[in-house]
PDB file of N, CA and C in Angstrom:
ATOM      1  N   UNK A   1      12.510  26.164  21.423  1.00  0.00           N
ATOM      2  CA  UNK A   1      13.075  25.572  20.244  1.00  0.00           C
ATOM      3  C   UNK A   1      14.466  26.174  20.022  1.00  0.00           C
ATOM      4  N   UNK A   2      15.547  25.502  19.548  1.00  0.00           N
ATOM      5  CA  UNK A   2      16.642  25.908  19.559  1.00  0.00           C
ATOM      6  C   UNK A   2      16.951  26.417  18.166  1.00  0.00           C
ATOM      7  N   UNK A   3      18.104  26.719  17.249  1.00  0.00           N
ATOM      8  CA  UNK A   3      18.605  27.467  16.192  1.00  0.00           C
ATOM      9  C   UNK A   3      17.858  26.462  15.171  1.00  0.00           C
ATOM     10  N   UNK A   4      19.049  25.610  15.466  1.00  0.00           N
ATOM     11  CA  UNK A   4      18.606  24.190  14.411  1.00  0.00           C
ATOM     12  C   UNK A   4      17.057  23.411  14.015  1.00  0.00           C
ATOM     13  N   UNK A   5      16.289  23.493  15.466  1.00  0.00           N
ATOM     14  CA  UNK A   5      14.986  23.489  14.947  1.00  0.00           C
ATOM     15  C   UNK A   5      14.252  24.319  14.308  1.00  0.00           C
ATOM     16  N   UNK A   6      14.709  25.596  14.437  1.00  0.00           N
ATOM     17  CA  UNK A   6      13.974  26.866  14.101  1.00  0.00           C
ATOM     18  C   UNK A   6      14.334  26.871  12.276  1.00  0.00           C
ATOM     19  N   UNK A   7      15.643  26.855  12.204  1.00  0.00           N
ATOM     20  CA  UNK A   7      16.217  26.424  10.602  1.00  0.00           C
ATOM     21  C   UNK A   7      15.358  25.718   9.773  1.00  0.00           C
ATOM     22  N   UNK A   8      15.414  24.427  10.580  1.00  0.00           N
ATOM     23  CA  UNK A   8      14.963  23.051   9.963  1.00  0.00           C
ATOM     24  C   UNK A   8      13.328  23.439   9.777  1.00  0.00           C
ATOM     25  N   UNK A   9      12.614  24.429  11.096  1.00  0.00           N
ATOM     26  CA  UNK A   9      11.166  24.309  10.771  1.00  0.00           C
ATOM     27  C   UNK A   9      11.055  25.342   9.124  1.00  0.00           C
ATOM     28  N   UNK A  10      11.881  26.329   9.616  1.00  0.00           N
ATOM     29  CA  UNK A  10      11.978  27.295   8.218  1.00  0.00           C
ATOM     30  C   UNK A  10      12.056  26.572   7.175  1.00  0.00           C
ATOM     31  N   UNK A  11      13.334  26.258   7.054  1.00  0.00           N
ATOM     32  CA  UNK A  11      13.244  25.385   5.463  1.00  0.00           C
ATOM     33  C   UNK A  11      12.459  24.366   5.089  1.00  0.00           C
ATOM     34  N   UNK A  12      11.936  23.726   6.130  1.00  0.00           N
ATOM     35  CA  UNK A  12      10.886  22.667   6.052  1.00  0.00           C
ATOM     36  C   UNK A  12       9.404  23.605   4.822  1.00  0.00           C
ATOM     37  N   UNK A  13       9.614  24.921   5.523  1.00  0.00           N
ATOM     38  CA  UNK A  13       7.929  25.712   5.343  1.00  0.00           C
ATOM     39  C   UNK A  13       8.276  25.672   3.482  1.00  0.00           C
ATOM     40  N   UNK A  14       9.738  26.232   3.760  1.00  0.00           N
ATOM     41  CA  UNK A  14      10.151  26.738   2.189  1.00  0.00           C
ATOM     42  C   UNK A  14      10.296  26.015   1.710  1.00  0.00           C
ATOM     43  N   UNK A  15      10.504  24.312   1.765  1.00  0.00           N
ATOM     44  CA  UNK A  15      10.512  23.672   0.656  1.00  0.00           C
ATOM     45  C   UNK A  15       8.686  23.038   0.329  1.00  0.00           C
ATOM     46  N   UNK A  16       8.062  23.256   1.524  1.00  0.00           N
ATOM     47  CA  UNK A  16       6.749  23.106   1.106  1.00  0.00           C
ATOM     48  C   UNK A  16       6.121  24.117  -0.319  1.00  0.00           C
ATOM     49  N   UNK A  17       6.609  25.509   0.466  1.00  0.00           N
ATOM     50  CA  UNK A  17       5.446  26.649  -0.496  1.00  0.00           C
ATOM     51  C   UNK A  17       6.741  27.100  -1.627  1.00  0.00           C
ATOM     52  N   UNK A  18       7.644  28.090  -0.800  1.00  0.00           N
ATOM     53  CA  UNK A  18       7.849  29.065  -1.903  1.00  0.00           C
ATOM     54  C   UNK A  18       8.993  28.355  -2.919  1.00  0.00           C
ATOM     55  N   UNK A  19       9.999  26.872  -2.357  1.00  0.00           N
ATOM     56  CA  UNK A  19      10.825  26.034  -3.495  1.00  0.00           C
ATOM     57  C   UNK A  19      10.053  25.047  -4.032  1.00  0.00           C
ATOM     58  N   UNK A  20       8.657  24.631  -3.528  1.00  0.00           N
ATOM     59  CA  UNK A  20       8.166  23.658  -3.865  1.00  0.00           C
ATOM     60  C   UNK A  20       8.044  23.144  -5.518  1.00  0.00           C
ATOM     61  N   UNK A  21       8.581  24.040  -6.304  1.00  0.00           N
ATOM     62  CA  UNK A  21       8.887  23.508  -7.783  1.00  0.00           C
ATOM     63  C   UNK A  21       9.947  23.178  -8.005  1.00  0.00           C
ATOM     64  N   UNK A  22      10.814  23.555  -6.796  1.00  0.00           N
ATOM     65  CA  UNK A  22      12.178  23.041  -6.877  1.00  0.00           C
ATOM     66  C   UNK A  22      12.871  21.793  -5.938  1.00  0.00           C
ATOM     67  N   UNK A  23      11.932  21.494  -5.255  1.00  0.00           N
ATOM     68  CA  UNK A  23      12.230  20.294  -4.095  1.00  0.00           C
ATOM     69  C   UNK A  23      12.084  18.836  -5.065  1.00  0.00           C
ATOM     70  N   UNK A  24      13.169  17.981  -5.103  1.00  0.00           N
ATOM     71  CA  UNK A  24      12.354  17.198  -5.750  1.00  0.00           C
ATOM     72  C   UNK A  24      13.075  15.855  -4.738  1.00  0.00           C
ATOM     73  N   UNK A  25      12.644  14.747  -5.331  1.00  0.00           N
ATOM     74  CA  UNK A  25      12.276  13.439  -4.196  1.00  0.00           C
ATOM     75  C   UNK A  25      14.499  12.995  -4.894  1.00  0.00           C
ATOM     76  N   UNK A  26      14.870  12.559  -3.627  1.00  0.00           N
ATOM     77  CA  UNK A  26      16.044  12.501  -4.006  1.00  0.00           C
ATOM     78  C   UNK A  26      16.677  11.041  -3.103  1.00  0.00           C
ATOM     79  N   UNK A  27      17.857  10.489  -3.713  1.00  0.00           N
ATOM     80  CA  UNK A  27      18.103   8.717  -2.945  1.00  0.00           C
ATOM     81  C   UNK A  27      19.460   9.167  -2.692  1.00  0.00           C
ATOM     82  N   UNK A  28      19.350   8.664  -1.365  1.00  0.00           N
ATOM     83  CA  UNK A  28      20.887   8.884  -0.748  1.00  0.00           C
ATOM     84  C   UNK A  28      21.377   7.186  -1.065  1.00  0.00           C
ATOM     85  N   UNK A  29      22.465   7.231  -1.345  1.00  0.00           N
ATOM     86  CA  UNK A  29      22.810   5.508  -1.908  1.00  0.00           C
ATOM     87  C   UNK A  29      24.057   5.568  -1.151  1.00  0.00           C
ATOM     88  N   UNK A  30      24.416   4.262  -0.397  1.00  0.00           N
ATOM     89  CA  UNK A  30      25.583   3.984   0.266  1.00  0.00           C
ATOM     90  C   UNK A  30      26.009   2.798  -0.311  1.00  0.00           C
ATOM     91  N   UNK A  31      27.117   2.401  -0.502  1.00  0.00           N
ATOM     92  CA  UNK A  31      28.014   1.348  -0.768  1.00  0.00           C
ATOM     93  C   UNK A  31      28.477   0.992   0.374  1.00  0.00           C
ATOM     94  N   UNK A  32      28.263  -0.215   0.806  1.00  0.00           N
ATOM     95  CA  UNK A  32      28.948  -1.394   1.124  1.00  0.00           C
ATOM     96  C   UNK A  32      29.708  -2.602   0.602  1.00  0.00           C
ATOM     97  N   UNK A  33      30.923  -3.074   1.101  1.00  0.00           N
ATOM     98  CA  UNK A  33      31.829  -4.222   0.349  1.00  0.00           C
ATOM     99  C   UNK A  33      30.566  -5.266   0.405  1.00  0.00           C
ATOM    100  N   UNK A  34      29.656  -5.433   1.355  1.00  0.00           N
ATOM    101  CA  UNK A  34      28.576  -7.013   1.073  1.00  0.00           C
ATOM    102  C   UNK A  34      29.791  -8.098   1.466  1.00  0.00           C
ATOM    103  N   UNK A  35      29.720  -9.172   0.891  1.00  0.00           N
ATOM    104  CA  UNK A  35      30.087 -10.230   1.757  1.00  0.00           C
ATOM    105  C   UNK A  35      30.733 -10.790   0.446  1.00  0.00           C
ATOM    106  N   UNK A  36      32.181 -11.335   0.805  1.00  0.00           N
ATOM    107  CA  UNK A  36      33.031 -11.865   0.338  1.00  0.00           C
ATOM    108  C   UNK A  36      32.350 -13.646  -0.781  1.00  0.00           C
ATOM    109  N   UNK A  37      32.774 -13.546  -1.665  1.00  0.00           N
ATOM    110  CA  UNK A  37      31.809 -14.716  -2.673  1.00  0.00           C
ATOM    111  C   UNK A  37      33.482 -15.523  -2.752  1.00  0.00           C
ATOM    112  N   UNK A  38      33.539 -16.671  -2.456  1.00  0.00           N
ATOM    113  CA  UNK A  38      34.498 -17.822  -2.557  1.00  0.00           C
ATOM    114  C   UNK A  38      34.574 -18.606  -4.247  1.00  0.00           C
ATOM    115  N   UNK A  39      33.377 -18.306  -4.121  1.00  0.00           N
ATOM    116  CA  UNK A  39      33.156 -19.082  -6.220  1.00  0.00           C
ATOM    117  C   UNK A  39      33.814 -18.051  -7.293  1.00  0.00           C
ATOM    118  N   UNK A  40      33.169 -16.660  -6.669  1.00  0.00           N
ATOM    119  CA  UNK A  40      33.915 -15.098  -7.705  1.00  0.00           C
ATOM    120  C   UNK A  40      35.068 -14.729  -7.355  1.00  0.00           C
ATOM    121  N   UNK A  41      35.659 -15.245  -6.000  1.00  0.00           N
ATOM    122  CA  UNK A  41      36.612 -14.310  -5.376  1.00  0.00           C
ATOM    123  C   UNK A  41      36.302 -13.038  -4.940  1.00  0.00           C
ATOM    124  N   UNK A  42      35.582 -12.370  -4.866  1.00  0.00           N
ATOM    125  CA  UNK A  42      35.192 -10.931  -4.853  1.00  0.00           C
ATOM    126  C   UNK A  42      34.029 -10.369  -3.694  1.00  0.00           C
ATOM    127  N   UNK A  43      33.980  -9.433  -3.598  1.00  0.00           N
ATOM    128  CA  UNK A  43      33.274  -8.731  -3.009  1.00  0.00           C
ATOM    129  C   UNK A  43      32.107  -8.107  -3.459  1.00  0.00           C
ATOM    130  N   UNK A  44      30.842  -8.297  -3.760  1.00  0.00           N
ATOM    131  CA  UNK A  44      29.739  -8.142  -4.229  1.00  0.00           C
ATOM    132  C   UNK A  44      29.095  -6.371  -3.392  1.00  0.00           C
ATOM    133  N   UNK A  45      29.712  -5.385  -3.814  1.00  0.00           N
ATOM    134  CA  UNK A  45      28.750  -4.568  -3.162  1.00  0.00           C
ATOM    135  C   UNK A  45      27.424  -4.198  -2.985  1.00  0.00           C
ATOM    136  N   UNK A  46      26.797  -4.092  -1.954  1.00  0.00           N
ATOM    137  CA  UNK A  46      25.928  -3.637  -1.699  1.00  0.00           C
ATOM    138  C   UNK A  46      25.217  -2.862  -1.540  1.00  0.00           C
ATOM    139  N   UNK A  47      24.423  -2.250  -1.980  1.00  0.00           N
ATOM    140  CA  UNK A  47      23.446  -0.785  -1.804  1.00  0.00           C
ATOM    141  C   UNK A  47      22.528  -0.583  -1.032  1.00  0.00           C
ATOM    142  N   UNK A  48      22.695   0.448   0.062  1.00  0.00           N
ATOM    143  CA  UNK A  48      21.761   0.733   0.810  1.00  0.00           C
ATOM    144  C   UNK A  48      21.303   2.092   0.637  1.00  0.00           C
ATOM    145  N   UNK A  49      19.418   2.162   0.274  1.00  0.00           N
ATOM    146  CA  UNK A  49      18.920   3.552  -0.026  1.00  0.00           C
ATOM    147  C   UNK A  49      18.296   4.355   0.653  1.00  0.00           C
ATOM    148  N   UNK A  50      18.215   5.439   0.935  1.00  0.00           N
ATOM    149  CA  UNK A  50      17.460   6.484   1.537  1.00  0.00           C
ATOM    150  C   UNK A  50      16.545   7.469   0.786  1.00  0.00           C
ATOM    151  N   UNK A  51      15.364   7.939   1.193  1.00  0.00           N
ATOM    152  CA  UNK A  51      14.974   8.605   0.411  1.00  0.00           C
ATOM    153  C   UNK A  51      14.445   9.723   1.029  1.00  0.00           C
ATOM    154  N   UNK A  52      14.250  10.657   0.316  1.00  0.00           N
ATOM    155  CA  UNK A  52      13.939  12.005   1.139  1.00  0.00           C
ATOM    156  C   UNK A  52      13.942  13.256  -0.010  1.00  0.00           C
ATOM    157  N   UNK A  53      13.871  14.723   0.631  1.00  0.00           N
ATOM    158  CA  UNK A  53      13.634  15.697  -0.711  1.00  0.00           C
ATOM    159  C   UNK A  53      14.555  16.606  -0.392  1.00  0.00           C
ATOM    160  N   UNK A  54      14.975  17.140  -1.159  1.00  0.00           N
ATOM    161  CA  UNK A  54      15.689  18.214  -1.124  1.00  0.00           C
ATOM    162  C   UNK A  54      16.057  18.770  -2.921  1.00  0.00           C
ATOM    163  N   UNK A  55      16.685  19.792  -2.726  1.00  0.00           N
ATOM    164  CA  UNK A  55      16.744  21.033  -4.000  1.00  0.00           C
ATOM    165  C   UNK A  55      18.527  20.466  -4.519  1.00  0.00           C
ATOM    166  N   UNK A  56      18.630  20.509  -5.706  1.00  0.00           N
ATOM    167  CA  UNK A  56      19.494  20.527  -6.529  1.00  0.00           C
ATOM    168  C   UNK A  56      19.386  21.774  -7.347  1.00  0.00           C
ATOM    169  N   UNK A  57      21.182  22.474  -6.912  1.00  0.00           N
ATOM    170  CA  UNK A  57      21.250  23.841  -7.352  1.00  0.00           C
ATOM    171  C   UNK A  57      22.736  23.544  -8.164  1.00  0.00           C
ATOM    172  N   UNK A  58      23.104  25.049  -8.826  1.00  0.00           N
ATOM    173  CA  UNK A  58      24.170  25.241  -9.268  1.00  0.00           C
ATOM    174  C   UNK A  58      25.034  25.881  -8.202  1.00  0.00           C
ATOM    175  N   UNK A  59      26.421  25.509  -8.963  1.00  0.00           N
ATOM    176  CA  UNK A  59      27.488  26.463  -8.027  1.00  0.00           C
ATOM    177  C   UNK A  59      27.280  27.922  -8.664  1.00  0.00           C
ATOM    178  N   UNK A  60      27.254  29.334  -8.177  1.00  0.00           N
ATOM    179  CA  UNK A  60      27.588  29.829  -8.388  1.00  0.00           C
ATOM    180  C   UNK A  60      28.816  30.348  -9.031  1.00  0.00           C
ATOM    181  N   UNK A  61      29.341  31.435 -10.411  1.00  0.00           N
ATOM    182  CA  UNK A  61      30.284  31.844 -11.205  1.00  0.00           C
ATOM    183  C   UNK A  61      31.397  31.953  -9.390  1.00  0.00           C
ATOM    184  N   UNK A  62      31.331  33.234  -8.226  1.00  0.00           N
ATOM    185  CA  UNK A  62      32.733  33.258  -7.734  1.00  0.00           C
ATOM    186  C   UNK A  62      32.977  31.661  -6.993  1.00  0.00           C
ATOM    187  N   UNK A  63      32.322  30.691  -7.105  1.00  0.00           N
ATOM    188  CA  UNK A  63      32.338  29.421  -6.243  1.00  0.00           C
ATOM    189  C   UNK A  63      33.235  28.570  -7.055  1.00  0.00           C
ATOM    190  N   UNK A  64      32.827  28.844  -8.611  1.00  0.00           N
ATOM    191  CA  UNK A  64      33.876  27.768  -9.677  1.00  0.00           C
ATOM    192  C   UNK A  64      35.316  28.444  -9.710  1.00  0.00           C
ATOM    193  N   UNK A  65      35.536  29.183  -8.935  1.00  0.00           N
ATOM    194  CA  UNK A  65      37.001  29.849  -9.207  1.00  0.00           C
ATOM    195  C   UNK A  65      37.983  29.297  -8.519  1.00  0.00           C
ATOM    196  N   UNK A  66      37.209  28.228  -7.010  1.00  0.00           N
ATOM    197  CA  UNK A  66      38.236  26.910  -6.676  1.00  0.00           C
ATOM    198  C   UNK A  66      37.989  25.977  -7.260  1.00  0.00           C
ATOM    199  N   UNK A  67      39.409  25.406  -7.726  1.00  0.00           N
ATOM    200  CA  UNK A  67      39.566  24.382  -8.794  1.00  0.00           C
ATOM    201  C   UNK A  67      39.122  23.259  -8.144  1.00  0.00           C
ATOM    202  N   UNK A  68      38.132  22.945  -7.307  1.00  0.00           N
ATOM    203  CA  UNK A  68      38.200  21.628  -6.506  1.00  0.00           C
ATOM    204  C   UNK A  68      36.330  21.781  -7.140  1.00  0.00           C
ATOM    205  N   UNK A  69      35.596  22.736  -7.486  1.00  0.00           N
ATOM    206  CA  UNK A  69      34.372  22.948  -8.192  1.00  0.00           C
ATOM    207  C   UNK A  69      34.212  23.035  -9.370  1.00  0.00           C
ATOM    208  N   UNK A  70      33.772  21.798 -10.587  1.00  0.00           N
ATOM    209  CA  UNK A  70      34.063  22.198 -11.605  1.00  0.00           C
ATOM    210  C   UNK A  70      32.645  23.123 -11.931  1.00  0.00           C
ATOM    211  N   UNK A  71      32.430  23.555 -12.918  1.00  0.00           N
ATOM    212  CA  UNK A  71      31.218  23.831 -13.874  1.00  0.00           C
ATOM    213  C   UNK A  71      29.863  23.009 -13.954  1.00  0.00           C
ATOM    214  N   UNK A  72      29.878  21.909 -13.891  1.00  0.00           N
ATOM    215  CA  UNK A  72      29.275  20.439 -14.365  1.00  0.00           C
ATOM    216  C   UNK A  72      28.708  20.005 -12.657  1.00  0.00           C
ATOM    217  N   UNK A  73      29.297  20.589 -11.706  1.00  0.00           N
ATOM    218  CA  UNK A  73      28.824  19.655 -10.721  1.00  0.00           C
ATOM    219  C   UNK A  73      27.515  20.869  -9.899  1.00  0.00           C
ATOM    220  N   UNK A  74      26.814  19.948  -9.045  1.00  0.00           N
ATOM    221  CA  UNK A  74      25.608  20.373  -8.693  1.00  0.00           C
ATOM    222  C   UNK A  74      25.371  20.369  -7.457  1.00  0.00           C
ATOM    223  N   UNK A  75      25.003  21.133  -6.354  1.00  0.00           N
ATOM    224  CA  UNK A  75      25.273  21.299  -4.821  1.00  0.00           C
ATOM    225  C   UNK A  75      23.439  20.432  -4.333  1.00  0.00           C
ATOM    226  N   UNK A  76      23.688  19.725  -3.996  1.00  0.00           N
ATOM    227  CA  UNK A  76      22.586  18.957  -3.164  1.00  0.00           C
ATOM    228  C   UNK A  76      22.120  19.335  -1.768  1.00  0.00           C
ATOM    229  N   UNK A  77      21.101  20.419  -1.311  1.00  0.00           N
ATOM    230  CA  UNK A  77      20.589  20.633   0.034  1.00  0.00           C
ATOM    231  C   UNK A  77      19.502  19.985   0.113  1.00  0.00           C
ATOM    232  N   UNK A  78      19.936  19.029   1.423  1.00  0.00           N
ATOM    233  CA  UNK A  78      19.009  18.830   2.410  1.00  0.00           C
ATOM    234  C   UNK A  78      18.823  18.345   3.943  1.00  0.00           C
ATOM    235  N   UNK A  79      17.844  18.529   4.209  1.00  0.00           N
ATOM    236  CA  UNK A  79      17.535  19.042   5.830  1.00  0.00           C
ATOM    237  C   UNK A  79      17.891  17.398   6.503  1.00  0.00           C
ATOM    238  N   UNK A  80      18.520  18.297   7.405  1.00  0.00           N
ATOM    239  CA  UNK A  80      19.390  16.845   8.324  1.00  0.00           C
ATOM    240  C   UNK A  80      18.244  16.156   8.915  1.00  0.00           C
ATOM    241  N   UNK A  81      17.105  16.943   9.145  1.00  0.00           N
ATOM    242  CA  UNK A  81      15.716  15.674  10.366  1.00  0.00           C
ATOM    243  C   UNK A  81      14.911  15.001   9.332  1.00  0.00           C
ATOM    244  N   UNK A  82      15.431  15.086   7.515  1.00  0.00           N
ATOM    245  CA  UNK A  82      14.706  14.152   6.681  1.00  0.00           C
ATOM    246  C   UNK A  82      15.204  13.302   6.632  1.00  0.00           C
ATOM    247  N   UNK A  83      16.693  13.215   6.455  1.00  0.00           N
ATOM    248  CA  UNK A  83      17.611  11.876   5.935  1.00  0.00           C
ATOM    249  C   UNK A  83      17.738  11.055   7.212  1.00  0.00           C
ATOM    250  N   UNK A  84      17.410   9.480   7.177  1.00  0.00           N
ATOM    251  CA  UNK A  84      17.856   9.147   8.268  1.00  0.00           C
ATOM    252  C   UNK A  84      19.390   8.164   8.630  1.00  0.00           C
ATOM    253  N   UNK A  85      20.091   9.074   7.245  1.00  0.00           N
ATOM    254  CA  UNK A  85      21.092   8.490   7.010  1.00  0.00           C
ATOM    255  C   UNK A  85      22.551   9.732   6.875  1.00  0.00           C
ATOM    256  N   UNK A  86      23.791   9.447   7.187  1.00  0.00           N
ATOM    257  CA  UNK A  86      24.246  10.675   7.021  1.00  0.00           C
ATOM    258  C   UNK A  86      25.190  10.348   5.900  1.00  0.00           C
ATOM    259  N   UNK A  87      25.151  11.113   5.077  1.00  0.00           N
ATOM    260  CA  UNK A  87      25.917  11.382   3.453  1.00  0.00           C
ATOM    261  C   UNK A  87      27.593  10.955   3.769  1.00  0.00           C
ATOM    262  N   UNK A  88      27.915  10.898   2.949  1.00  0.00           N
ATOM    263  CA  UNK A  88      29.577  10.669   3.336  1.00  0.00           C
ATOM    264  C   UNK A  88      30.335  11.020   1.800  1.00  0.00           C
ATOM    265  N   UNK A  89      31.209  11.552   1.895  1.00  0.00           N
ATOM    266  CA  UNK A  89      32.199  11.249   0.319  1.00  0.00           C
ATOM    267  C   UNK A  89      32.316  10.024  -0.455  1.00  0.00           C
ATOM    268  N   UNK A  90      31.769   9.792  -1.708  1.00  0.00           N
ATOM    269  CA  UNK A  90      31.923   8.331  -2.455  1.00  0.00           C
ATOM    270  C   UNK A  90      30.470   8.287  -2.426  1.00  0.00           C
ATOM    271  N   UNK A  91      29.471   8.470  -1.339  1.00  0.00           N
ATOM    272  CA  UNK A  91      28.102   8.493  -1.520  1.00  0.00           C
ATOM    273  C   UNK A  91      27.450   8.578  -3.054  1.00  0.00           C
ATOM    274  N   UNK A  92      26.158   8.031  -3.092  1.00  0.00           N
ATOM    275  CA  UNK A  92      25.476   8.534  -4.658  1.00  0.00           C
ATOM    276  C   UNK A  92      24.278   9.572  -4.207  1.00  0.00           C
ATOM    277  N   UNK A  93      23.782  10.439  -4.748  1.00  0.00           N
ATOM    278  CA  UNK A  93      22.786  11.284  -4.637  1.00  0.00           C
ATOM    279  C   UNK A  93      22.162  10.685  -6.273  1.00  0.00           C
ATOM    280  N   UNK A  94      20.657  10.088  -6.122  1.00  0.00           N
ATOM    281  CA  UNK A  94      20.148   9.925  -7.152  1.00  0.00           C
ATOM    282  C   UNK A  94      18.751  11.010  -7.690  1.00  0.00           C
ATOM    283  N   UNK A  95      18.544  11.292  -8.637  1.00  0.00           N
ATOM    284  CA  UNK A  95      17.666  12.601  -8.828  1.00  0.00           C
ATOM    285  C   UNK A  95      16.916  12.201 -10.366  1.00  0.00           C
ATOM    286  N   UNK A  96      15.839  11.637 -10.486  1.00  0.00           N
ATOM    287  CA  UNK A  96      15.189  11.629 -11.770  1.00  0.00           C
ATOM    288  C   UNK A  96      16.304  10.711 -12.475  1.00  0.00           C
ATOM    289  N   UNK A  97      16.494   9.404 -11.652  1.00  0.00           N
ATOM    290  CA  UNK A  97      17.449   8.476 -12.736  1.00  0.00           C
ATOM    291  C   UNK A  97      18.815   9.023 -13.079  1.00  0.00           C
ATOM    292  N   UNK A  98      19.084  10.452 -12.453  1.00  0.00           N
ATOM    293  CA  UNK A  98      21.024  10.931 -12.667  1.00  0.00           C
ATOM    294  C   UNK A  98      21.051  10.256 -11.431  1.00  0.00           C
ATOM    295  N   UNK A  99      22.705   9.718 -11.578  1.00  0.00           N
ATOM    296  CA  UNK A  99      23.444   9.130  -9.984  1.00  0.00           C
ATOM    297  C   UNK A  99      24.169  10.106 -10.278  1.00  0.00           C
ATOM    298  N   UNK A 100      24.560  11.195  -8.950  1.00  0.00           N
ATOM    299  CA  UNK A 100      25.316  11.982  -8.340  1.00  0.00           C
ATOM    300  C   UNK A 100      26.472  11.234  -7.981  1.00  0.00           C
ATOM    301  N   UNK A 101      28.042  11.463  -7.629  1.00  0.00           N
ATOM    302  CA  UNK A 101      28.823  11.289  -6.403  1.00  0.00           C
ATOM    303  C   UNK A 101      29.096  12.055  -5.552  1.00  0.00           C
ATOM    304  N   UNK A 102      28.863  11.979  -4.545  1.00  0.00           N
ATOM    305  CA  UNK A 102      29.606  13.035  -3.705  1.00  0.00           C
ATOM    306  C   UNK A 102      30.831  13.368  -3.103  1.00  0.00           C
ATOM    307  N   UNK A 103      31.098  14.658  -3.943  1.00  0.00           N
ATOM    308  CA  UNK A 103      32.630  14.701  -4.084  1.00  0.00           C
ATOM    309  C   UNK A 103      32.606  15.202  -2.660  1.00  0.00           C
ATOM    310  N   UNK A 104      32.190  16.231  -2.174  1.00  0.00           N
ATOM    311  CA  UNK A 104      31.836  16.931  -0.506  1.00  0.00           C
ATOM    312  C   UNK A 104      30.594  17.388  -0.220  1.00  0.00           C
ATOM    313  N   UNK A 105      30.944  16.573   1.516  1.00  0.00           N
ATOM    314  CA  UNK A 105      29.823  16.998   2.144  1.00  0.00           C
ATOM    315  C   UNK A 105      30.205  17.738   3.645  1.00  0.00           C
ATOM    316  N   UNK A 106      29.043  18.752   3.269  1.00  0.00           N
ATOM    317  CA  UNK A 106      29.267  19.622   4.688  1.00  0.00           C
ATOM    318  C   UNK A 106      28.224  20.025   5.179  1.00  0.00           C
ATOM    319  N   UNK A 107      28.170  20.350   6.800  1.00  0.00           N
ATOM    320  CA  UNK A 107      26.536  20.616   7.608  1.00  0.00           C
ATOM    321  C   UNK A 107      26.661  22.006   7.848  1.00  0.00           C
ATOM    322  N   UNK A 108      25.945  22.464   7.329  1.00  0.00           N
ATOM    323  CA  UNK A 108      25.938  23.926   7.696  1.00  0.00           C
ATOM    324  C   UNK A 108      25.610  24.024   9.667  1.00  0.00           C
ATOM    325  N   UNK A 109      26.462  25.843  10.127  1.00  0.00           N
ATOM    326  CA  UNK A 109      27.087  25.303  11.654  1.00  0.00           C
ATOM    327  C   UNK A 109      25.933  24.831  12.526  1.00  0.00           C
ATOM    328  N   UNK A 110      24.607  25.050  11.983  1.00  0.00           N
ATOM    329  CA  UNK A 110      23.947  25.150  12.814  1.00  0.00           C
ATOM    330  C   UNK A 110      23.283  23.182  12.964  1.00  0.00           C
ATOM    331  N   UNK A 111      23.844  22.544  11.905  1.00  0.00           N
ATOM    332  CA  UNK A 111      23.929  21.066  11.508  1.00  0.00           C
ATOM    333  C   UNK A 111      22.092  21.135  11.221  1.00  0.00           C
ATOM    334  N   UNK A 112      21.691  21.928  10.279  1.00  0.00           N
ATOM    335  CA  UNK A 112      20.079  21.785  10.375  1.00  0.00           C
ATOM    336  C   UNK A 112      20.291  21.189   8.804  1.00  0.00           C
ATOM    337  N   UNK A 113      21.065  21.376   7.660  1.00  0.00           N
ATOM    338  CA  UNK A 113      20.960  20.968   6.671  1.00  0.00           C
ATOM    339  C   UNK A 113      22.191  20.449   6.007  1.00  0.00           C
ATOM    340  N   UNK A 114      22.605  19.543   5.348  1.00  0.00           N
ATOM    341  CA  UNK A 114      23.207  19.058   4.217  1.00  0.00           C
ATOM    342  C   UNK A 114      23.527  19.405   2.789  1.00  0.00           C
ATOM    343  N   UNK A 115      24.916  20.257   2.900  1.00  0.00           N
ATOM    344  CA  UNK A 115      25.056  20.658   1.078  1.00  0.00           C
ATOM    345  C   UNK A 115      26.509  19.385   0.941  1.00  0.00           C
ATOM    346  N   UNK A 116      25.917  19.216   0.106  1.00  0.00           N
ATOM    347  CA  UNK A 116      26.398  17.886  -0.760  1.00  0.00           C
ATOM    348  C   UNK A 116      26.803  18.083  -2.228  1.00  0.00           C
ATOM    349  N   UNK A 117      28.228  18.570  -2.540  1.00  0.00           N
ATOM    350  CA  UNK A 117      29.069  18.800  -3.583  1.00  0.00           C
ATOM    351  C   UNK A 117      28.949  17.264  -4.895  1.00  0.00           C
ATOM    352  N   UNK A 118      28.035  17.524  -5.510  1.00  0.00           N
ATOM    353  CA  UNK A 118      28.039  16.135  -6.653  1.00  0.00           C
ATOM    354  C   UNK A 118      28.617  16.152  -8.105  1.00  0.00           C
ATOM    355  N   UNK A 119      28.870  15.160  -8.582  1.00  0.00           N
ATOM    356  CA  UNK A 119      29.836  14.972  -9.764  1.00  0.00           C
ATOM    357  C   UNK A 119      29.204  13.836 -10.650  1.00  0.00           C
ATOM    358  N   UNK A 120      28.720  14.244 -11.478  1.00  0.00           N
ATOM    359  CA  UNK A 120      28.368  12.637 -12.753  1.00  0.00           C
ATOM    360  C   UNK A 120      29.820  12.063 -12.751  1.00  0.00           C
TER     361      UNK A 120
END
């Protein structure tokens, strides 16, 4: 088994037992333009959803000291072999009816998980 599986089996265990009050069921939402309407003029977007679990945390106090993190926003981890979709900037992270945006996303090096920078 390599790094990334070994990660992924780890955090897999930990979001079973010891975060399991903290894992909760979460929707990766993508926007698409959808298809051009001739009657509206417009572009009707489209939503495509994913679903899967992962933990919604805070930034840490030395993390808000770059101005690109406010106070208000909430770091989204989760494990890259749940989603079968990959996150992108503009993305929605949905959680108990909040829609997230995702201001950034990055794979930690070993690419076993997804922290996902979100913004109401």
């Amino acid at each position: 088994m390599g790094l990334r599986e070994d990660i992924q089996k780890d955090l897999g265990i930990a979001f079973d037992t010891d975060l399991s009050d903290a894992v909760k069921t979460l929707f990766l939402i993508k926007l698409s333009t959808g298809d051009y309407s001739e009657d509206t003029g417009i572009n009707t977007p489209v939503e495509s959803t994913y679903s899967t679990r992962g933990v919604l945390d805070g930034y840490e106090d030395r993390e808000l000291f770059d101005s690109a993190v406010h106070p208000t926003d909430v770091k989204a981890i989760i494990l890259t072999n749940e989603l079968s979709a990959t996150p992108e900037i503009d993305d929605y992270i949905e959680c108990s009816g909040i829609r997230y945006k995702a201001i950034n996303v990055m794979a930690d090096p070993a690419d076993a998980h997804w922290e996902i920078q979100c913004r109401r």
